[in-house]
PDB file of N, CA and C in Angstrom:
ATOM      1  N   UNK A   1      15.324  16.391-166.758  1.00  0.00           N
ATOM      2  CA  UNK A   1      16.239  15.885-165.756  1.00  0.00           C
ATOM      3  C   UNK A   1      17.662  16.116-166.249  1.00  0.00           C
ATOM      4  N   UNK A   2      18.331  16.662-165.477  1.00  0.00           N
ATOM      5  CA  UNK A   2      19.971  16.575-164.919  1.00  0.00           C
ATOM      6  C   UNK A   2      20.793  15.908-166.078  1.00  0.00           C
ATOM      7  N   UNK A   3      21.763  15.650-166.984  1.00  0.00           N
ATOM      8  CA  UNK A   3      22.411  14.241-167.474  1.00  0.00           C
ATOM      9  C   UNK A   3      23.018  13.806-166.213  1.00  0.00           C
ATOM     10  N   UNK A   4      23.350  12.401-165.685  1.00  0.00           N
ATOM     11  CA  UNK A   4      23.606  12.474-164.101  1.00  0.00           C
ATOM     12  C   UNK A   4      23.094  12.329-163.367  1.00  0.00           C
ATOM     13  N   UNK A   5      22.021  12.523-163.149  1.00  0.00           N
ATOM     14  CA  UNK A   5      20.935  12.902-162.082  1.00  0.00           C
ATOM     15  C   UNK A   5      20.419  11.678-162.031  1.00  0.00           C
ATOM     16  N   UNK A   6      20.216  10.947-161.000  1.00  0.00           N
ATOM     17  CA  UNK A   6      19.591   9.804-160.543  1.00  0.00           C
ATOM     18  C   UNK A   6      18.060  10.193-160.099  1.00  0.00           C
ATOM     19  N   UNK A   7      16.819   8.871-160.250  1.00  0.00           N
ATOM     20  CA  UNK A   7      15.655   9.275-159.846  1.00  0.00           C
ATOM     21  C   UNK A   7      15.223   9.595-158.365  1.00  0.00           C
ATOM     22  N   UNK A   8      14.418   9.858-157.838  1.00  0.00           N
ATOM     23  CA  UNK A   8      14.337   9.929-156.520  1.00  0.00           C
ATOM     24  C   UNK A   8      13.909   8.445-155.671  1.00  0.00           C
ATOM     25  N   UNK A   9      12.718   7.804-156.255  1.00  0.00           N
ATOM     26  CA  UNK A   9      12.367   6.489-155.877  1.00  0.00           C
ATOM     27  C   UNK A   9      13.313   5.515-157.254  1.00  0.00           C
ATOM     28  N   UNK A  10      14.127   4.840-157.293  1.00  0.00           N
ATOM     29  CA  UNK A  10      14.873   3.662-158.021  1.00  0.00           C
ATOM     30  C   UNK A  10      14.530   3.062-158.171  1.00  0.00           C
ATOM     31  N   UNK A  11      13.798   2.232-157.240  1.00  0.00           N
ATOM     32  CA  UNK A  11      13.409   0.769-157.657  1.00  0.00           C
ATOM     33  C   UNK A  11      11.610   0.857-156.989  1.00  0.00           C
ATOM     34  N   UNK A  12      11.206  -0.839-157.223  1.00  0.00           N
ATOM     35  CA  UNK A  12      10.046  -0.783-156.728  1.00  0.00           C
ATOM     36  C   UNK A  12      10.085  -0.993-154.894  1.00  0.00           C
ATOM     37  N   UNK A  13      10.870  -1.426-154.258  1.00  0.00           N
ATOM     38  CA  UNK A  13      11.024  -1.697-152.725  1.00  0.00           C
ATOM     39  C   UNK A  13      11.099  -0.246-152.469  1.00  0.00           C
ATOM     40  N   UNK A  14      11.591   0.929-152.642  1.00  0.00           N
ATOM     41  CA  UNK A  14      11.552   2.480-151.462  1.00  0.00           C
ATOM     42  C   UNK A  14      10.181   3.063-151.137  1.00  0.00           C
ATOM     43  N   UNK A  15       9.354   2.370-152.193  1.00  0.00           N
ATOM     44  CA  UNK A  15       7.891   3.286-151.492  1.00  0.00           C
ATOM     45  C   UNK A  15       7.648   1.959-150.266  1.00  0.00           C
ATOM     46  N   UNK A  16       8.029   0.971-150.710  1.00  0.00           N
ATOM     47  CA  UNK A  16       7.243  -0.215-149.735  1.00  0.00           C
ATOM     48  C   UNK A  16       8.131   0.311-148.800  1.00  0.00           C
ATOM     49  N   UNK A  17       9.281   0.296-148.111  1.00  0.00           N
ATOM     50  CA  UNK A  17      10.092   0.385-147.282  1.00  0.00           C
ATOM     51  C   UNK A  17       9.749   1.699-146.181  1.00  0.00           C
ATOM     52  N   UNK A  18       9.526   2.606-147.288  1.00  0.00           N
ATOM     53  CA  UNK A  18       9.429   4.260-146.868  1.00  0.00           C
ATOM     54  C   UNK A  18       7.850   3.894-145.994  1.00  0.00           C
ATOM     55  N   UNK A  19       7.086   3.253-146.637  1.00  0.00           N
ATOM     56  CA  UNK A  19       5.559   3.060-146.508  1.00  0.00           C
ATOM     57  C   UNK A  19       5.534   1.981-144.263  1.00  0.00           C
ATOM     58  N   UNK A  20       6.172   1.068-144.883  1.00  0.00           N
ATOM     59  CA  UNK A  20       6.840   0.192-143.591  1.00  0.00           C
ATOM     60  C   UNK A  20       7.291   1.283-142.767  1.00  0.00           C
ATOM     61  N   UNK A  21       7.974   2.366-142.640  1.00  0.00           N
ATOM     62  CA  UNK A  21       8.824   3.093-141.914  1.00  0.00           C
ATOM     63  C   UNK A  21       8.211   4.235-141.093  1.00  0.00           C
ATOM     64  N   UNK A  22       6.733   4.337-141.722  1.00  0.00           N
ATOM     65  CA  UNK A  22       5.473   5.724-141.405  1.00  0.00           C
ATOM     66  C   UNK A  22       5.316   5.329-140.298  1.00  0.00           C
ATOM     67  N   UNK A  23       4.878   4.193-139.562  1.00  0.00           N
ATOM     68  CA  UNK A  23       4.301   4.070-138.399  1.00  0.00           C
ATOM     69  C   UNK A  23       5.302   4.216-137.099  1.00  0.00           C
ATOM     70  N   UNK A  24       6.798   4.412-137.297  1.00  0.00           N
ATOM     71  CA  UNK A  24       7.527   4.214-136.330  1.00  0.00           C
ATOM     72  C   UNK A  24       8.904   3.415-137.066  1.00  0.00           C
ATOM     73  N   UNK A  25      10.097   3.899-136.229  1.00  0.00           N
ATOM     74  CA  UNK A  25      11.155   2.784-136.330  1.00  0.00           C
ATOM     75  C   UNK A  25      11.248   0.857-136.275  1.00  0.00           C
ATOM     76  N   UNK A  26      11.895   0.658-137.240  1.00  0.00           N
ATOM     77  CA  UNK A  26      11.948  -0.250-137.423  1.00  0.00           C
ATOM     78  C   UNK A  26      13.327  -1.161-137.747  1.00  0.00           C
ATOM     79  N   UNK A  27      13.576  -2.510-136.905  1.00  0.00           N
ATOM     80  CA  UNK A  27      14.693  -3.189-137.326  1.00  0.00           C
ATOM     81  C   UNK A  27      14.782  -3.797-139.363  1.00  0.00           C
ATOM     82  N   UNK A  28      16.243  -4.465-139.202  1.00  0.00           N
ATOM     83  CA  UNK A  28      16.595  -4.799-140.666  1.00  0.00           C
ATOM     84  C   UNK A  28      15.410  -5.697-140.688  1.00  0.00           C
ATOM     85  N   UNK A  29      15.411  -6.770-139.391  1.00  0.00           N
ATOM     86  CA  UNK A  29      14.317  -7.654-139.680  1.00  0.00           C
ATOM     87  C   UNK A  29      13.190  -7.766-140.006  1.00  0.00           C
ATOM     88  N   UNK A  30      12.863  -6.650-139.186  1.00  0.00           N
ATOM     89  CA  UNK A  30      10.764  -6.785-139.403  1.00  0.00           C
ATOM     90  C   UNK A  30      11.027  -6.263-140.684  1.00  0.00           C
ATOM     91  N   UNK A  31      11.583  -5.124-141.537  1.00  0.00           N
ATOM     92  CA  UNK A  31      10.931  -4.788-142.962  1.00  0.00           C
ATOM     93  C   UNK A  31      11.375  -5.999-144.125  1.00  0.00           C
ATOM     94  N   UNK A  32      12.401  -6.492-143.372  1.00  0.00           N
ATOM     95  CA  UNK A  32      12.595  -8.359-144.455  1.00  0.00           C
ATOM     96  C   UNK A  32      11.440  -9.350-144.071  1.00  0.00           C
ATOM     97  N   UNK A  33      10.762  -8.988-142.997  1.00  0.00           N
ATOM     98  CA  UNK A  33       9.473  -9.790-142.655  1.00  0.00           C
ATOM     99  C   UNK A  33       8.316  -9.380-143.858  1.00  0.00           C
ATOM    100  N   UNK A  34       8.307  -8.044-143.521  1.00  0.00           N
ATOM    101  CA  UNK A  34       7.001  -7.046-144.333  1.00  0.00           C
ATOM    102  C   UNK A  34       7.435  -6.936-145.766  1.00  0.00           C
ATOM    103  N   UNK A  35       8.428  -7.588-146.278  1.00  0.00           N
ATOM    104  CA  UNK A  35       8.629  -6.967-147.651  1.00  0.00           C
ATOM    105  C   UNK A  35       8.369  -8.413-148.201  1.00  0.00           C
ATOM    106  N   UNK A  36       7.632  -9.149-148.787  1.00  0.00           N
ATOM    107  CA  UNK A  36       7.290 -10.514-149.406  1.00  0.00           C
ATOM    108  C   UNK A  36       8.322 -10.528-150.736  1.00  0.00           C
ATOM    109  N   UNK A  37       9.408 -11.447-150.823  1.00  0.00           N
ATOM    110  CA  UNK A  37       9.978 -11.879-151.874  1.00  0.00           C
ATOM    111  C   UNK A  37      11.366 -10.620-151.963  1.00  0.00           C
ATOM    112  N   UNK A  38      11.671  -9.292-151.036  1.00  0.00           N
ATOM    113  CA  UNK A  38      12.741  -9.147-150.972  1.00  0.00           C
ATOM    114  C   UNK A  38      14.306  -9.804-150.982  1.00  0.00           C
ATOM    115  N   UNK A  39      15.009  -9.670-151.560  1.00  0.00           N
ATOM    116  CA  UNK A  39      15.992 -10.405-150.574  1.00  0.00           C
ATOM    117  C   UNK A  39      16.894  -9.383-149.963  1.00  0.00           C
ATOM    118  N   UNK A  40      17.656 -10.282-149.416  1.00  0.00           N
ATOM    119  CA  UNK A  40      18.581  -9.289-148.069  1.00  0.00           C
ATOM    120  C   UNK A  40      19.613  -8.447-148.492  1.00  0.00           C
ATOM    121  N   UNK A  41      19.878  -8.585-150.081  1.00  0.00           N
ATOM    122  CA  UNK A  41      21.425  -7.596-150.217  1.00  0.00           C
ATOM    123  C   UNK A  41      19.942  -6.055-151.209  1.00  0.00           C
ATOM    124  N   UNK A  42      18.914  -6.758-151.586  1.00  0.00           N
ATOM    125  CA  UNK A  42      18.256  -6.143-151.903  1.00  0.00           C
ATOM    126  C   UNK A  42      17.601  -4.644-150.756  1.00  0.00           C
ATOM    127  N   UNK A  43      17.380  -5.389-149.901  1.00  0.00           N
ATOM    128  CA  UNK A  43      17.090  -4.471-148.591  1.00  0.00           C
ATOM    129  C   UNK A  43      18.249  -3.766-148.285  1.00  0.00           C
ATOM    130  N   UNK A  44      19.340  -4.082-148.194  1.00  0.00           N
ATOM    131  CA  UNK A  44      20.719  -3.805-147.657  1.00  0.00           C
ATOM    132  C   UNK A  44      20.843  -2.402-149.102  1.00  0.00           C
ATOM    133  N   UNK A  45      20.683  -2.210-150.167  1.00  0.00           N
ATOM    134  CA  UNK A  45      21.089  -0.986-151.236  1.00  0.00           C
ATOM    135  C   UNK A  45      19.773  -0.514-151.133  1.00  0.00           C
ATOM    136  N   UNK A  46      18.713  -0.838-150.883  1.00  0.00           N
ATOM    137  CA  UNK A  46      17.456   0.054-151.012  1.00  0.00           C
ATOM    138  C   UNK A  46      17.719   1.025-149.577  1.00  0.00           C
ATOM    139  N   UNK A  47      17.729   0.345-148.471  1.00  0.00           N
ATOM    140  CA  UNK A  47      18.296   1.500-147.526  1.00  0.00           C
ATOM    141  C   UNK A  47      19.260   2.209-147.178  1.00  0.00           C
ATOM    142  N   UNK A  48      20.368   1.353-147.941  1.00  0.00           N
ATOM    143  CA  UNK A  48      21.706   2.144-148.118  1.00  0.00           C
ATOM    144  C   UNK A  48      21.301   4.033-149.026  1.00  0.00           C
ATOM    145  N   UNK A  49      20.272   3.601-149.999  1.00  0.00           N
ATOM    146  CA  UNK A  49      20.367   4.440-150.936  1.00  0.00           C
ATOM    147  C   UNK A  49      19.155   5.741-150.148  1.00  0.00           C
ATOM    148  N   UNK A  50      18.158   5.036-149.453  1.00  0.00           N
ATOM    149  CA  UNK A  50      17.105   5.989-149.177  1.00  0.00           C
ATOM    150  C   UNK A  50      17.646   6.637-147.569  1.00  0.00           C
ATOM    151  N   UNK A  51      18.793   6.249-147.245  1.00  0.00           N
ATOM    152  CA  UNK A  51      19.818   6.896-145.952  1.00  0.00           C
ATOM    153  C   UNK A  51      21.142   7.628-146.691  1.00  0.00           C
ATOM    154  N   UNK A  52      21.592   7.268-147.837  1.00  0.00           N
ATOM    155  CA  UNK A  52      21.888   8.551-148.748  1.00  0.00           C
ATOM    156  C   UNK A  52      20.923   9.830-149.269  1.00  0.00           C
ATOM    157  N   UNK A  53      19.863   9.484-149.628  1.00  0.00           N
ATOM    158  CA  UNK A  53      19.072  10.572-149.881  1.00  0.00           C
ATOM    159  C   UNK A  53      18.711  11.614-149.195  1.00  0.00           C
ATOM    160  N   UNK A  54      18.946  11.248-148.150  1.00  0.00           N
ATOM    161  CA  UNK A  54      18.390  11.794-146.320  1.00  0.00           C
ATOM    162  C   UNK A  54      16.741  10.962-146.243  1.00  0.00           C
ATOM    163  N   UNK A  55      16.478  10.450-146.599  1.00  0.00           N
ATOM    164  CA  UNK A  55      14.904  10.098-146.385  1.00  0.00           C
ATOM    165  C   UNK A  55      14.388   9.184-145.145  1.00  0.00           C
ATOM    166  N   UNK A  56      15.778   8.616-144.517  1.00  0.00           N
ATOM    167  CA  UNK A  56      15.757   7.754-143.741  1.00  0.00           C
ATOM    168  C   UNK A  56      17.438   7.769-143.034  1.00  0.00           C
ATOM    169  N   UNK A  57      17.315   7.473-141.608  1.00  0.00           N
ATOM    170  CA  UNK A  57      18.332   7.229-140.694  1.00  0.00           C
ATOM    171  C   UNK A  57      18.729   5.783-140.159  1.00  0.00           C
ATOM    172  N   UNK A  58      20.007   5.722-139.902  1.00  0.00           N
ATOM    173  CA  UNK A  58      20.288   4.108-139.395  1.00  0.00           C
ATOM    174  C   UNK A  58      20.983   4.250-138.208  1.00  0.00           C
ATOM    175  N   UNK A  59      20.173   3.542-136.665  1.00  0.00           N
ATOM    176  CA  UNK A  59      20.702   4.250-136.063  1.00  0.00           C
ATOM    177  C   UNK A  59      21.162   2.726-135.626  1.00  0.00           C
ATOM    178  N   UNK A  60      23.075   2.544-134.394  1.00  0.00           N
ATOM    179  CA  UNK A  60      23.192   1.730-134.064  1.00  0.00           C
ATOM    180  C   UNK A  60      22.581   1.612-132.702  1.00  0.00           C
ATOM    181  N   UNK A  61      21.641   0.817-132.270  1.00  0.00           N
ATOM    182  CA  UNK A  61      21.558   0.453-130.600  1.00  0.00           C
ATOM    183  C   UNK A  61      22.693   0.139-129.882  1.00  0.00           C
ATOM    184  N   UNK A  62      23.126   0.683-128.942  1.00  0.00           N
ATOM    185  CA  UNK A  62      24.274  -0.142-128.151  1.00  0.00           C
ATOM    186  C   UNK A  62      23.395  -0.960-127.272  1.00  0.00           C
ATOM    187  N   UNK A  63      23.055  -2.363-127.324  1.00  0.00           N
ATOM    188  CA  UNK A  63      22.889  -3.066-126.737  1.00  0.00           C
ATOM    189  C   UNK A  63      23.267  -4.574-126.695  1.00  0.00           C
ATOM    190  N   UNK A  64      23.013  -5.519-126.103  1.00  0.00           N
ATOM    191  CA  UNK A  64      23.706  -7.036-126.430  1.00  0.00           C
ATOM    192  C   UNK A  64      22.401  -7.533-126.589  1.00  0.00           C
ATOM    193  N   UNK A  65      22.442  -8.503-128.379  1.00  0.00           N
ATOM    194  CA  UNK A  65      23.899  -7.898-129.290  1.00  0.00           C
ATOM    195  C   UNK A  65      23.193  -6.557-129.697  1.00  0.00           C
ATOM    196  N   UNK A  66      24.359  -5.604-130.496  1.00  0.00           N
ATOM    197  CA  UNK A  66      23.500  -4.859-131.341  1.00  0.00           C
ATOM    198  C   UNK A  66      22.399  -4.753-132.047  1.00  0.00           C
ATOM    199  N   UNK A  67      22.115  -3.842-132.175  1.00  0.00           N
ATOM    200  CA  UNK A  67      20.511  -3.565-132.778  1.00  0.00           C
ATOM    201  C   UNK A  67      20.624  -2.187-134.232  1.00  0.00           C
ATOM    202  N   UNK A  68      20.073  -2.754-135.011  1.00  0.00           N
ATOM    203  CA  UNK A  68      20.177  -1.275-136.064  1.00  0.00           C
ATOM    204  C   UNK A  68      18.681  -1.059-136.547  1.00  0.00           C
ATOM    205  N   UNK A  69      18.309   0.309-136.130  1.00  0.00           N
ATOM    206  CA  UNK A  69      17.083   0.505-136.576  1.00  0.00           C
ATOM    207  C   UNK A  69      17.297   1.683-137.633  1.00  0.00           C
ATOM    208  N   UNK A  70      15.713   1.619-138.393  1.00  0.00           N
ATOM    209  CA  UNK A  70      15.356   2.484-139.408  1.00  0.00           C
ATOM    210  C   UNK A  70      14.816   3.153-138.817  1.00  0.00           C
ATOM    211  N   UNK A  71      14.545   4.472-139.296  1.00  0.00           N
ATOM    212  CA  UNK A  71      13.209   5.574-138.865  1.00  0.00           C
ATOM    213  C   UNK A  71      13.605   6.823-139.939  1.00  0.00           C
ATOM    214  N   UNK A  72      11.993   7.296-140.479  1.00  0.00           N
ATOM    215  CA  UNK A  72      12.345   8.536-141.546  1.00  0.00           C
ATOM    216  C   UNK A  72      12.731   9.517-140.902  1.00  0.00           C
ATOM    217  N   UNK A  73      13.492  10.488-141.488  1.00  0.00           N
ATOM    218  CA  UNK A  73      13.858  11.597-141.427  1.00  0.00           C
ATOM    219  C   UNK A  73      12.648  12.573-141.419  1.00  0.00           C
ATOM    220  N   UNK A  74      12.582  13.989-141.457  1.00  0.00           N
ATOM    221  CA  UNK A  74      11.341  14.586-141.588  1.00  0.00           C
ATOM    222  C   UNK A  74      11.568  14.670-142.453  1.00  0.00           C
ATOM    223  N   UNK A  75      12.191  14.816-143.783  1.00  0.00           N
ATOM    224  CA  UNK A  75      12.108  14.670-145.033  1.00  0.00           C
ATOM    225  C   UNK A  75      11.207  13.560-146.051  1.00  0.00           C
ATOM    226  N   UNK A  76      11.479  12.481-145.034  1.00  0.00           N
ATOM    227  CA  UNK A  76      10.582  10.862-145.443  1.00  0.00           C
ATOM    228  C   UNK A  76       9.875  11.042-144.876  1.00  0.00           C
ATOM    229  N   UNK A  77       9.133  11.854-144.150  1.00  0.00           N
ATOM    230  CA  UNK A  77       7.817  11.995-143.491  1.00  0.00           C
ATOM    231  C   UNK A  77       7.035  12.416-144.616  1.00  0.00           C
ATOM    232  N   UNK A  78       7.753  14.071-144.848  1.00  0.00           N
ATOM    233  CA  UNK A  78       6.711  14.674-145.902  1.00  0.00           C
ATOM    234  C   UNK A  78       6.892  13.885-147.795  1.00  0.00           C
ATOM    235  N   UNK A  79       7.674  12.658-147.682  1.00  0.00           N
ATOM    236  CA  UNK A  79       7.759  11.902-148.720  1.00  0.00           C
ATOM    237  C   UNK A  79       6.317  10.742-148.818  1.00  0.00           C
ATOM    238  N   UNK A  80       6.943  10.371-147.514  1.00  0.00           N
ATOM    239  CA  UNK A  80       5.292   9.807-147.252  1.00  0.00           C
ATOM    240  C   UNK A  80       3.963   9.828-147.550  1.00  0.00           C
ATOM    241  N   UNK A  81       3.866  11.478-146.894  1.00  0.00           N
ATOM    242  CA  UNK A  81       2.561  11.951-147.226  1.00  0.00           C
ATOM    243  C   UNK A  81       2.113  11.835-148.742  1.00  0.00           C
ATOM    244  N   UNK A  82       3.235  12.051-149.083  1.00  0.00           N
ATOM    245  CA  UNK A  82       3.230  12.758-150.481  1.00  0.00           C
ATOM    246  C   UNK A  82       2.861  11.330-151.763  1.00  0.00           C
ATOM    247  N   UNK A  83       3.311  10.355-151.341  1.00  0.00           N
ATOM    248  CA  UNK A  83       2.998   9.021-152.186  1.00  0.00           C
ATOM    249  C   UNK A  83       2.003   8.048-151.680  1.00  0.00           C
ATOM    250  N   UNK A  84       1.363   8.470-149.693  1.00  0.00           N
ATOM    251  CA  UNK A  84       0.528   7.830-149.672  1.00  0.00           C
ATOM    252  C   UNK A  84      -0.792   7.922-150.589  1.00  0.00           C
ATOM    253  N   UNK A  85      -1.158   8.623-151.068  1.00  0.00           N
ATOM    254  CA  UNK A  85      -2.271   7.669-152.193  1.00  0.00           C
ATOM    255  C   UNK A  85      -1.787   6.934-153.021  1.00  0.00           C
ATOM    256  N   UNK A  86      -1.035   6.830-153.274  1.00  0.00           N
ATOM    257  CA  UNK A  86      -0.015   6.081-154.597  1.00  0.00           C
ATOM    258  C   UNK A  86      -0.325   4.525-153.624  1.00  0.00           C
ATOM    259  N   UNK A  87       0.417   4.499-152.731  1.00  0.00           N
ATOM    260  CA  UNK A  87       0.170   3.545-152.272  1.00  0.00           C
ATOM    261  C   UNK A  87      -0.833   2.518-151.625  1.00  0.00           C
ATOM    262  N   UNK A  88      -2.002   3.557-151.547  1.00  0.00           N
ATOM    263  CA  UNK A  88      -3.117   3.266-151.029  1.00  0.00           C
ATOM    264  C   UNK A  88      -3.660   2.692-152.851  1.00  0.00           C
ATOM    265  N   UNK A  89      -3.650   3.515-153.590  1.00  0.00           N
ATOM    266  CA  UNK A  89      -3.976   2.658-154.671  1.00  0.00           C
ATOM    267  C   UNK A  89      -3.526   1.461-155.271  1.00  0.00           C
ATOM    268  N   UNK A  90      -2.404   1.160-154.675  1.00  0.00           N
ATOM    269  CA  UNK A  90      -1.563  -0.151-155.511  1.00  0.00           C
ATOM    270  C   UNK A  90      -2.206  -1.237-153.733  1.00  0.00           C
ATOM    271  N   UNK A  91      -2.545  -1.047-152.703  1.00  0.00           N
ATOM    272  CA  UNK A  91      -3.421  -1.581-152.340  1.00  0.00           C
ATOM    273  C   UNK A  91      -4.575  -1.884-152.688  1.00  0.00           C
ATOM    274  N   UNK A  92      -5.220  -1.202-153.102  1.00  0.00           N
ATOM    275  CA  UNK A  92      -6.845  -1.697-153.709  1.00  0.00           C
ATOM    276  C   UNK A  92      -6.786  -2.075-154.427  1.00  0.00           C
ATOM    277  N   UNK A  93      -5.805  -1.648-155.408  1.00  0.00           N
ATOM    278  CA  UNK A  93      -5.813  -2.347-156.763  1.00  0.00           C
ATOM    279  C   UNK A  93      -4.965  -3.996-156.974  1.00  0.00           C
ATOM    280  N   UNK A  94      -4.122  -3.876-156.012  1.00  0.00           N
ATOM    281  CA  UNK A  94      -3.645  -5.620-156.416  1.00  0.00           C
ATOM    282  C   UNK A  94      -3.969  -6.724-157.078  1.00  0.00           C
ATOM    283  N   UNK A  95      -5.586  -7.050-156.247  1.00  0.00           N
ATOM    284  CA  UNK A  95      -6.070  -7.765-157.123  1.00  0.00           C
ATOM    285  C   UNK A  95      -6.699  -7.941-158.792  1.00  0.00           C
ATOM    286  N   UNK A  96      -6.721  -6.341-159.118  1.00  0.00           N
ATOM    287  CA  UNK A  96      -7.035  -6.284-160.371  1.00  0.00           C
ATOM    288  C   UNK A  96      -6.019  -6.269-161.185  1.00  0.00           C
ATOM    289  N   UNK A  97      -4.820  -5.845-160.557  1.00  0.00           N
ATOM    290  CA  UNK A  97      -3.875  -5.709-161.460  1.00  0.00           C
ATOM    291  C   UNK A  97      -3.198  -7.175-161.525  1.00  0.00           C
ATOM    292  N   UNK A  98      -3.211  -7.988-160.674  1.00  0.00           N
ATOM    293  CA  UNK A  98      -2.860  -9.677-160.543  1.00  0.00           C
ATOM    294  C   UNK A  98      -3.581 -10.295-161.993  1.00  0.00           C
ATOM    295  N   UNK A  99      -5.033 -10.004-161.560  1.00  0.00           N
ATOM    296  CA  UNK A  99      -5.743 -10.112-162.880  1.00  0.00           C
ATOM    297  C   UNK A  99      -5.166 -10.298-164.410  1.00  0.00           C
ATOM    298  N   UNK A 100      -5.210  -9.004-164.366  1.00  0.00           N
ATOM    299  CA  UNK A 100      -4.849  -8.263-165.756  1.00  0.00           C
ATOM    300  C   UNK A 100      -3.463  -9.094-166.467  1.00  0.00           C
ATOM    301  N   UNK A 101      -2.788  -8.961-165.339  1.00  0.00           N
ATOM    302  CA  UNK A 101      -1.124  -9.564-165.775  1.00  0.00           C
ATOM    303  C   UNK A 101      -1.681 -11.094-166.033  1.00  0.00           C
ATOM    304  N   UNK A 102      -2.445 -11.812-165.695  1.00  0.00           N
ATOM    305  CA  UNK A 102      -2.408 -13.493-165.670  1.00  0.00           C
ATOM    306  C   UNK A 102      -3.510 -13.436-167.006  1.00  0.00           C
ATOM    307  N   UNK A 103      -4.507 -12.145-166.862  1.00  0.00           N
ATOM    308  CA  UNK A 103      -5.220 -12.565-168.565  1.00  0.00           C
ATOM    309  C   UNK A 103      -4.457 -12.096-169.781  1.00  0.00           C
ATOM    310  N   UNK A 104      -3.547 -10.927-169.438  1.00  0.00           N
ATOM    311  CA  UNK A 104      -2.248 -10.430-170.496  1.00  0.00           C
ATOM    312  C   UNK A 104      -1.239 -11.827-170.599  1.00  0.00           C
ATOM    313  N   UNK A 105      -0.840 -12.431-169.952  1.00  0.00           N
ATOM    314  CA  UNK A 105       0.052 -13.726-170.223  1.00  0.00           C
ATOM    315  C   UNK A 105      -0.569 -14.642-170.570  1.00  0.00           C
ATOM    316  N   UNK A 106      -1.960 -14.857-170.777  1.00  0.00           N
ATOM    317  CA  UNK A 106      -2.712 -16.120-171.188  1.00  0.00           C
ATOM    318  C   UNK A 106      -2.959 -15.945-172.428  1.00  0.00           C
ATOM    319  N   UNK A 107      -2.678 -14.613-173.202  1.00  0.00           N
ATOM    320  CA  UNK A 107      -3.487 -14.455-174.206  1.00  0.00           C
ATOM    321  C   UNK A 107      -2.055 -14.307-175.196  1.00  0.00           C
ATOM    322  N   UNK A 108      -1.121 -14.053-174.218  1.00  0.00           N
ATOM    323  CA  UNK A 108       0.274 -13.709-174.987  1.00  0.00           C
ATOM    324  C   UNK A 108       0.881 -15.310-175.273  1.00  0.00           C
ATOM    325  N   UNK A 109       0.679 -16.074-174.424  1.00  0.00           N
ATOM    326  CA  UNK A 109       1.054 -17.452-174.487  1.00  0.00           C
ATOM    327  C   UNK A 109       0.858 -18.220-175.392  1.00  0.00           C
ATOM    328  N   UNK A 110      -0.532 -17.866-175.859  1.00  0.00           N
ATOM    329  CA  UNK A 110      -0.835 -18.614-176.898  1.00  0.00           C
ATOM    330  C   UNK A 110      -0.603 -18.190-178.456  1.00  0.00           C
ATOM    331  N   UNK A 111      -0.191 -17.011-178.168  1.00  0.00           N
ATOM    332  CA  UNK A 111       0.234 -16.258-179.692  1.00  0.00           C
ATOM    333  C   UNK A 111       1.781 -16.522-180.085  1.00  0.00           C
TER     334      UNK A 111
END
C-alpha cells in the first residue's frame, strides 16, 4: 500500500451500511434503525466517507420537509457482490463468535 493511501472499508459500519443499501435506497433513518448500537455522528462520517469513495450517493428530496436518501452507486453494487459472502459469514457465525469472545474473557478474567 501507497504511504498515504487510506483503506477501502475503515471501519466496521461500511460493509453493514453498504450491505443495508443492496436492496434499494434508503433514508439517514432506517440505516440508524438497522445499524444496532451506531451512533449518529458515527453514521454521519461512515457515509460521508463511502459518498467520497463513489460507493454511494446522497440524494436531496425536495419535499416537505426534506428527505435525504442513500443508494449505491454501480460501483457499490459490484462492492457488494464482492463482500457478500463476507457478510453472509459474519451472519452465521455471530453466535459462535459471541461465544468465543465471552469464553476468551472468562478465562482472561480470571488470570
Amino acid at each position: 500500500m501507497r504511504s498515504g493511501c487510506r483503506p477501502l472499508i475503515e471501519d466496521k459500519w461500511s460493509l453493514l451500511v453498504i450491505a443495508l443499501l443492496g436492496p434499494g435506497p434508503r433514508r439517514f433513518t432506517e440505516l440508524k434503525r438497522g445499524l444496532d448500537g451506531i451512533s449518529q455522528r458515527m453514521l454521519t462520517v461512515t457515509l460521508r466517507n463511502l459518498e467520497r469513495d463513489g460507493i454511494l450517493v446522497r440524494t436531496v428530496l425536495e419535499v416537505m420537509p426534506p428527505h435525504v436518501e442513500y443508494r449505491l452507486t454501480e460501483m457499490g453494487v459490484t462492492l457488494l457482490e464482492a463482500v457478500e459472502p463476507m457478510i453472509a459469514w459474519g451472519r452465521e457465525n455471530v453466535a459462535r463468535v459471541e461465544s468465543a469472545r465471552a469464553d476468551y474473557d472468562a478465562r482472561t478474567a480470571v488470570a
